[in-house]
N, C-alpha and C. Protein backbone atom coordinates (compact mmCIF):
# COMPACT_ATOMS: atom_id res chain seq x y z
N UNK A 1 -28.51 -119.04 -10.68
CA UNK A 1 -29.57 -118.84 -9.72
C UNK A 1 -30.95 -119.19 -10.29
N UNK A 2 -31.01 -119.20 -11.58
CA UNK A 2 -32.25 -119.89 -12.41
C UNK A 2 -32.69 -120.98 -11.35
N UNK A 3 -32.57 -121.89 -10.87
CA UNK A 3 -32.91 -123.37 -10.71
C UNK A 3 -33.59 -123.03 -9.36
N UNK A 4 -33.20 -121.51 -8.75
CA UNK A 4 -33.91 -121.63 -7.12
C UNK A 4 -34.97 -121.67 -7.45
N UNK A 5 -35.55 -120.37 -8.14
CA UNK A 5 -37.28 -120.33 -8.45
C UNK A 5 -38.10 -121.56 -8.50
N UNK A 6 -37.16 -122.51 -9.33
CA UNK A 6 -38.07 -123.86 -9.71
C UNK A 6 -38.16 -124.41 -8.45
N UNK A 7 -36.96 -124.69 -7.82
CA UNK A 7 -37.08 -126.09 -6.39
C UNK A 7 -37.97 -125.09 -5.02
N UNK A 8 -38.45 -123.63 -5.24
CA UNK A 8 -38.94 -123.12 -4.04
C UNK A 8 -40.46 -124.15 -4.26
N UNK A 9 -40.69 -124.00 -5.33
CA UNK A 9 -42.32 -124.82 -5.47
C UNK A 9 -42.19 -126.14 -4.42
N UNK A 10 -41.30 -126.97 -4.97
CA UNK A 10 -41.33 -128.54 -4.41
C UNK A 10 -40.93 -128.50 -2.92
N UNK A 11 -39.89 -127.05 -2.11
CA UNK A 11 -39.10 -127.52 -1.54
C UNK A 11 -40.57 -126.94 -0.06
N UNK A 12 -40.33 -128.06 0.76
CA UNK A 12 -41.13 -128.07 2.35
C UNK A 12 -39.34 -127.72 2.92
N UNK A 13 -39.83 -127.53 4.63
CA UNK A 13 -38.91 -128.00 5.79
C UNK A 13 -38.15 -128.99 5.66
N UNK A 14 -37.60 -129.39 4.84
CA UNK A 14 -36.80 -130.57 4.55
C UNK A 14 -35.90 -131.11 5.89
N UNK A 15 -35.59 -130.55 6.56
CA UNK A 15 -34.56 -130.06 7.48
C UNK A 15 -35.57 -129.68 9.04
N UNK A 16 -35.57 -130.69 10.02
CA UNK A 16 -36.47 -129.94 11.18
C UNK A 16 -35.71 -128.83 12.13
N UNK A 17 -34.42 -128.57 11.69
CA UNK A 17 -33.85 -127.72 12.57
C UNK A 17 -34.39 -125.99 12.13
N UNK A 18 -34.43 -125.38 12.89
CA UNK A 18 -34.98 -123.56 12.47
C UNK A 18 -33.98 -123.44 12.84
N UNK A 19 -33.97 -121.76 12.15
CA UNK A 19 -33.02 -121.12 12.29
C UNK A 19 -33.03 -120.36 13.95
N UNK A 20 -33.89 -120.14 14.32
CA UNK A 20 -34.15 -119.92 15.42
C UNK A 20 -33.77 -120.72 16.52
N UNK A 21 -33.45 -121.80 15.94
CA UNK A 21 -32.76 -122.79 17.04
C UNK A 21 -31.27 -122.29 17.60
N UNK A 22 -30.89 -121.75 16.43
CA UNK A 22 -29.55 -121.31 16.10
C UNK A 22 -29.14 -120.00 16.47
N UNK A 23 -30.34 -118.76 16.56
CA UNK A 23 -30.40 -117.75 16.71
C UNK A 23 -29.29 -116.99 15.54
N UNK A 24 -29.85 -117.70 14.17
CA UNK A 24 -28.83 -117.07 13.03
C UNK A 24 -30.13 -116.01 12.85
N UNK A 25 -29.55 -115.15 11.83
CA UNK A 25 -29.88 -114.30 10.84
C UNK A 25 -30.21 -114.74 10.01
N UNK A 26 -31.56 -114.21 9.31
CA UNK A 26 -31.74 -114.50 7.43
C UNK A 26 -32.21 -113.41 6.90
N UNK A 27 -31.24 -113.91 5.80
CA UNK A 27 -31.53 -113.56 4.12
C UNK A 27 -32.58 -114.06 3.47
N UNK A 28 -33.52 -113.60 3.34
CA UNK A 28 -34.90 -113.72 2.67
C UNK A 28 -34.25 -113.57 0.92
N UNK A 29 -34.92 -114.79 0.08
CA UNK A 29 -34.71 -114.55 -1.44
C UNK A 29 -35.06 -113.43 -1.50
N UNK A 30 -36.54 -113.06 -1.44
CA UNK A 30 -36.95 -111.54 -1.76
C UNK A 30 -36.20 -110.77 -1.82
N UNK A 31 -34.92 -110.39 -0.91
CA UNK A 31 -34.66 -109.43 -0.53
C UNK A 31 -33.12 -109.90 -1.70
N UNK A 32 -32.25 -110.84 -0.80
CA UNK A 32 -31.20 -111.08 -2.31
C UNK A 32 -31.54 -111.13 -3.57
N UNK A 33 -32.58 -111.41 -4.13
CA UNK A 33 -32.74 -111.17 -5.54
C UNK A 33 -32.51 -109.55 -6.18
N UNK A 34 -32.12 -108.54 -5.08
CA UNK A 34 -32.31 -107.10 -5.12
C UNK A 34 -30.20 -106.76 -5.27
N UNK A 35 -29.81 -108.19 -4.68
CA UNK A 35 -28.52 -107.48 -4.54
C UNK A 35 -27.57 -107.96 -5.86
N UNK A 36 -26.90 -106.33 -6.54
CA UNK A 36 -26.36 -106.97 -7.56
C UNK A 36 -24.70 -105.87 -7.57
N UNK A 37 -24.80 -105.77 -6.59
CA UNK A 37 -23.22 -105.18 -6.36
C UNK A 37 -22.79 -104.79 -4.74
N UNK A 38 -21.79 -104.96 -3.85
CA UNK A 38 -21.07 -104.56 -3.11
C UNK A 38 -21.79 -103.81 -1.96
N UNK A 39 -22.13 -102.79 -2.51
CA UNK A 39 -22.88 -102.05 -1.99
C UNK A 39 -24.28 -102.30 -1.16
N UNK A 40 -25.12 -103.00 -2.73
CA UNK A 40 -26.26 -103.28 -1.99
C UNK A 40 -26.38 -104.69 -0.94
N UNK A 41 -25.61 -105.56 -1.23
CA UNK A 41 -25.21 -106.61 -0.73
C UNK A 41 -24.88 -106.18 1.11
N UNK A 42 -23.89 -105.12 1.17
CA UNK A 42 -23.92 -104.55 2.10
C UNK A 42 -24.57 -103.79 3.02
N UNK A 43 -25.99 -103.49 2.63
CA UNK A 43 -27.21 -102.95 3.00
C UNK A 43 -28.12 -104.04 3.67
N UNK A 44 -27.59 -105.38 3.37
CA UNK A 44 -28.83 -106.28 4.25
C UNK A 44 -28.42 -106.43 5.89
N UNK A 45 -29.37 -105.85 6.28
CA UNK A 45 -29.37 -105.51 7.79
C UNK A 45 -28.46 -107.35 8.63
N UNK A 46 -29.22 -108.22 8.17
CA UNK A 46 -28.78 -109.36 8.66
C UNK A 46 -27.16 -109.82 8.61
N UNK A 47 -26.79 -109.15 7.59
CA UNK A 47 -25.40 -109.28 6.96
C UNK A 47 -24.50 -108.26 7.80
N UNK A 48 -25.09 -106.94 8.07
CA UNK A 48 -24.30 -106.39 8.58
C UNK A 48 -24.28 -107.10 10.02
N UNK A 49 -24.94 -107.65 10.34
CA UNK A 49 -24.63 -108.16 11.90
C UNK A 49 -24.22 -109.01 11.80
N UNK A 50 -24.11 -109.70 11.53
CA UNK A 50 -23.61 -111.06 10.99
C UNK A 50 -22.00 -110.87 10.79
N UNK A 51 -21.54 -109.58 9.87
CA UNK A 51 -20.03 -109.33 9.69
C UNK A 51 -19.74 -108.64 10.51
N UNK A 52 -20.37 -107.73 11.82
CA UNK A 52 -19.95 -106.61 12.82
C UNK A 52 -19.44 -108.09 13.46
N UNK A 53 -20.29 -108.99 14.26
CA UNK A 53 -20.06 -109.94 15.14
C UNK A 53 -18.65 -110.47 14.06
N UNK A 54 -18.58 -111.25 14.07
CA UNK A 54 -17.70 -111.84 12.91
C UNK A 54 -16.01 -111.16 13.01
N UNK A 55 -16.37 -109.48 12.80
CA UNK A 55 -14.77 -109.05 13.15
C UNK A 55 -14.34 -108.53 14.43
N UNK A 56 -15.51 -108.65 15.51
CA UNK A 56 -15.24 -108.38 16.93
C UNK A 56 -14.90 -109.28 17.38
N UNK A 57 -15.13 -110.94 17.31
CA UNK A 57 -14.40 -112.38 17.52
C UNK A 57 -13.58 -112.68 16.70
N UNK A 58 -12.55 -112.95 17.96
CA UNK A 58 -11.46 -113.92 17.59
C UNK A 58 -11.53 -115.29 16.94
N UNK A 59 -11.03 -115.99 16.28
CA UNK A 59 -10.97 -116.91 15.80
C UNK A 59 -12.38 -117.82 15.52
N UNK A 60 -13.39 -116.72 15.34
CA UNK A 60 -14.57 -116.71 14.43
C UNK A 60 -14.79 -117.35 13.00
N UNK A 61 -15.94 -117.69 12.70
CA UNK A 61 -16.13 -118.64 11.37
C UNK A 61 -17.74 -117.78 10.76
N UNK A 62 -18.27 -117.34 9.48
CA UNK A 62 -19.44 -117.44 9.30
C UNK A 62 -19.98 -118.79 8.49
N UNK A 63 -21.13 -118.81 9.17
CA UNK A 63 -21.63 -120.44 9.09
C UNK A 63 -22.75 -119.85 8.48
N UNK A 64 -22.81 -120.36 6.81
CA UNK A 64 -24.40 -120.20 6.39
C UNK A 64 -25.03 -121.63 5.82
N UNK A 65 -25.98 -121.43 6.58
CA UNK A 65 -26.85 -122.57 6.36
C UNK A 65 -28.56 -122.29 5.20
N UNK A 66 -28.00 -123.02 4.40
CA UNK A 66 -28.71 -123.01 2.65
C UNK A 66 -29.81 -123.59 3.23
N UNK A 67 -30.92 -123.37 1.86
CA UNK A 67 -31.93 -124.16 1.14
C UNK A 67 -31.77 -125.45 0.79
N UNK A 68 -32.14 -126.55 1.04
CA UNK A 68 -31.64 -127.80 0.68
C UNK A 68 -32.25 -127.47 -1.04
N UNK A 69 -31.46 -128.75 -1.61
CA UNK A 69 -31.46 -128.51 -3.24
C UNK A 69 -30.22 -128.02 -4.41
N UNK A 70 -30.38 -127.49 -5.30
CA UNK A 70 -29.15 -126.98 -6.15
C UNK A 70 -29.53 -125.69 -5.81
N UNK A 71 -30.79 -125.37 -6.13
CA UNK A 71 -30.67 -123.71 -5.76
C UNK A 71 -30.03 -123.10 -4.55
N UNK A 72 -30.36 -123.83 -3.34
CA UNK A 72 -30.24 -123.48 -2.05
C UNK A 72 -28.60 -123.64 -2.24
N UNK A 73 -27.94 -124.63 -2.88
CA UNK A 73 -26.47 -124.44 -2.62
C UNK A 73 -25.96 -123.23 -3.56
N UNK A 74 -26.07 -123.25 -4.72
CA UNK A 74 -26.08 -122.25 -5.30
C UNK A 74 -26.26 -120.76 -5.01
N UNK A 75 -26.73 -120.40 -4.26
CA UNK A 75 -27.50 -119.36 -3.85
C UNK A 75 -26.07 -119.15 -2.24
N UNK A 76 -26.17 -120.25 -1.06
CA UNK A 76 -24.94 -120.40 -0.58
C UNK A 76 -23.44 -119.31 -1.48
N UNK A 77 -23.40 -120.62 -2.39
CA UNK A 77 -22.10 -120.07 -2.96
C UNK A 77 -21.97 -119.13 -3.50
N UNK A 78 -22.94 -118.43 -3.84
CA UNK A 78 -22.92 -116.76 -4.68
C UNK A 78 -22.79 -115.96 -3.51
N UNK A 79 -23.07 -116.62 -1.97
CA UNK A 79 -22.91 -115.31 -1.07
C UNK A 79 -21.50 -115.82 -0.58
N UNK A 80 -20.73 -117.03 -0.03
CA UNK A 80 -19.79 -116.88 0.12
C UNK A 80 -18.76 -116.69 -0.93
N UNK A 81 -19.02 -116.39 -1.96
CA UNK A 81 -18.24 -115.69 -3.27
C UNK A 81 -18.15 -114.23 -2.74
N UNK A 82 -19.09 -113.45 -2.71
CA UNK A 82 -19.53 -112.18 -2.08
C UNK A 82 -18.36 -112.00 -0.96
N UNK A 83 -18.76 -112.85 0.20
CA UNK A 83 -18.16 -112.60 1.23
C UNK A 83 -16.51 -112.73 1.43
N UNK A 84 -16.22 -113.51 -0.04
CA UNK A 84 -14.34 -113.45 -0.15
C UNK A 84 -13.85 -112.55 -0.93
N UNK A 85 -14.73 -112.27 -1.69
CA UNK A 85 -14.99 -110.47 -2.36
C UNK A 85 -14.36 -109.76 -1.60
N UNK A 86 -15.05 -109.39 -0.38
CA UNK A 86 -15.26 -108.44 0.41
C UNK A 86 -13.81 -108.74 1.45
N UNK A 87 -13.06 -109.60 1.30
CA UNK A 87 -11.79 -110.02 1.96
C UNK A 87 -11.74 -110.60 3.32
N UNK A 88 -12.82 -111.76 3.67
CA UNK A 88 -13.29 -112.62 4.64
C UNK A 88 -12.90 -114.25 3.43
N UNK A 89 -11.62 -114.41 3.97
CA UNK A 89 -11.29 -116.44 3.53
C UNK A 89 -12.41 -116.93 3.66
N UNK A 90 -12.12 -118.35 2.47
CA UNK A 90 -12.78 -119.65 2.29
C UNK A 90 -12.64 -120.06 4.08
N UNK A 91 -11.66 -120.25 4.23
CA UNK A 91 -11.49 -120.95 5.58
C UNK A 91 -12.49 -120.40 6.64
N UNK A 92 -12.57 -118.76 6.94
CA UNK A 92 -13.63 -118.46 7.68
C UNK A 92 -14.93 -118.76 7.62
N UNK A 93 -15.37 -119.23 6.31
CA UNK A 93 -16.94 -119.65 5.70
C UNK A 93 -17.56 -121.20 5.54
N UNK A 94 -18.40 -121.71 6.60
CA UNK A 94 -18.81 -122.58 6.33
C UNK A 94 -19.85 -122.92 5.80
N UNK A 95 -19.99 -123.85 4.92
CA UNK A 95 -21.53 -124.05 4.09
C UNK A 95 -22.57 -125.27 4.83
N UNK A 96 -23.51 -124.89 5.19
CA UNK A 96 -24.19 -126.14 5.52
C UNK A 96 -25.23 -125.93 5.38
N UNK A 97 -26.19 -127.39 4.12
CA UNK A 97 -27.53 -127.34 4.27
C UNK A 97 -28.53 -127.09 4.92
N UNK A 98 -29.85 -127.14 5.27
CA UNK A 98 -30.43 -126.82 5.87
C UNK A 98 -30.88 -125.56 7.01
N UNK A 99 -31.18 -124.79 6.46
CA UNK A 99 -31.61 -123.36 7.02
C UNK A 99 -32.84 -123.38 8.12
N UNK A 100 -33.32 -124.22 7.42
CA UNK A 100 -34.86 -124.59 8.24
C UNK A 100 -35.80 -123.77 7.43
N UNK A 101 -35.43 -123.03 6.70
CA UNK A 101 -36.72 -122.41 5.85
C UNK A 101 -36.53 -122.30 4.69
N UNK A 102 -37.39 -122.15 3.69
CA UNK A 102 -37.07 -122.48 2.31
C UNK A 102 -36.87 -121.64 1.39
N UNK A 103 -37.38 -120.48 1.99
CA UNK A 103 -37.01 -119.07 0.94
C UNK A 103 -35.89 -118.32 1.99
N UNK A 104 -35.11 -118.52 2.58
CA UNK A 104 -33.96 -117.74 3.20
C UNK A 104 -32.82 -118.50 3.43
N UNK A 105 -31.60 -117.96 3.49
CA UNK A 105 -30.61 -118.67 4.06
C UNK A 105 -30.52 -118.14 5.61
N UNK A 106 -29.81 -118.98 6.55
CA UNK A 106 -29.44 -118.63 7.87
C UNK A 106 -28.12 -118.15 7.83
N UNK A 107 -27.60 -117.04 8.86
CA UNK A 107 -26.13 -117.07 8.69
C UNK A 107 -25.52 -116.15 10.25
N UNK A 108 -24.60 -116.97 10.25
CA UNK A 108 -24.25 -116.54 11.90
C UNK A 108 -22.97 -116.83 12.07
N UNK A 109 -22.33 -116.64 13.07
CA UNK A 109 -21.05 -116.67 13.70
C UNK A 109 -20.33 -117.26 14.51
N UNK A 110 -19.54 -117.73 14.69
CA UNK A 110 -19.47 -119.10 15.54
C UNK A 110 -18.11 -119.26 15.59
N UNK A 111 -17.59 -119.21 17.12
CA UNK A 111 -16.55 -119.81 17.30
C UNK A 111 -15.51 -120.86 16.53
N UNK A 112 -14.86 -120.55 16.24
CA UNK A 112 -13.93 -121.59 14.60
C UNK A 112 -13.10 -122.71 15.57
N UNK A 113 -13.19 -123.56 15.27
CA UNK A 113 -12.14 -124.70 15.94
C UNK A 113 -11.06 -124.95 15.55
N UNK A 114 -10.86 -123.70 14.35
CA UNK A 114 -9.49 -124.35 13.55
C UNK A 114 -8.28 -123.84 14.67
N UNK A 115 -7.01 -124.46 14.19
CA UNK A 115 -6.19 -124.10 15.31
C UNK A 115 -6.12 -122.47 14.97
């Protein structure tokens, strides 16, 4: 997670889509830089809605959309690490760049197309 700090300096809107387009949830760095076990991880308000929705739909997917960069993927993959932790599949979790903002990830729920 070293490398986010550095690319927040350089990184703009890279990405013109918001998250608001999307009506996802975010995870503010501020606030993940705080989570370092299970528990607290489970305390981010955005997350819990994010996983309430998530196990009330059927054949549901969480879709988080990163920070463009290494950090921003990085940062991605430490939460869907988290989230297979917590006993939610690779298969339910999709990764995709662009959040639309540069210090948060987006993350939301979404109908899965898999069969």
């Amino acid at each position: 997670m070293g490398t986010f700090k550095g690319t927040l300096a350089v990184m703009t809107t890279l990405f013109p889509l918001s998250a608001a387009l999307y009506g996802d949830e975010l995870i503010y760095y501020q606030d993940w830089v705080k989570v370092k076990n299970a528990t607290t991880l489970l305390q981010l308000p955005a997350l819990q809605r994010v996983v309430n929705e998530f196990e009330k739909k059927e054949q549901s997917k969480i879709v988080i959309r990163h920070p463009g960069g290494d950090g921003g993927n990085e940062w991605a993959i430490e939460l869907r690490d988290w989230l297979v932790a917590l006993g939610i599949s690779t298969e339910e979790i999709q990764l995709q760049p662009g959040s639309g903002v540069p210090q948060a990830i987006a993350i939301t729920t979404e109908v899965s197309e898999l069969p």
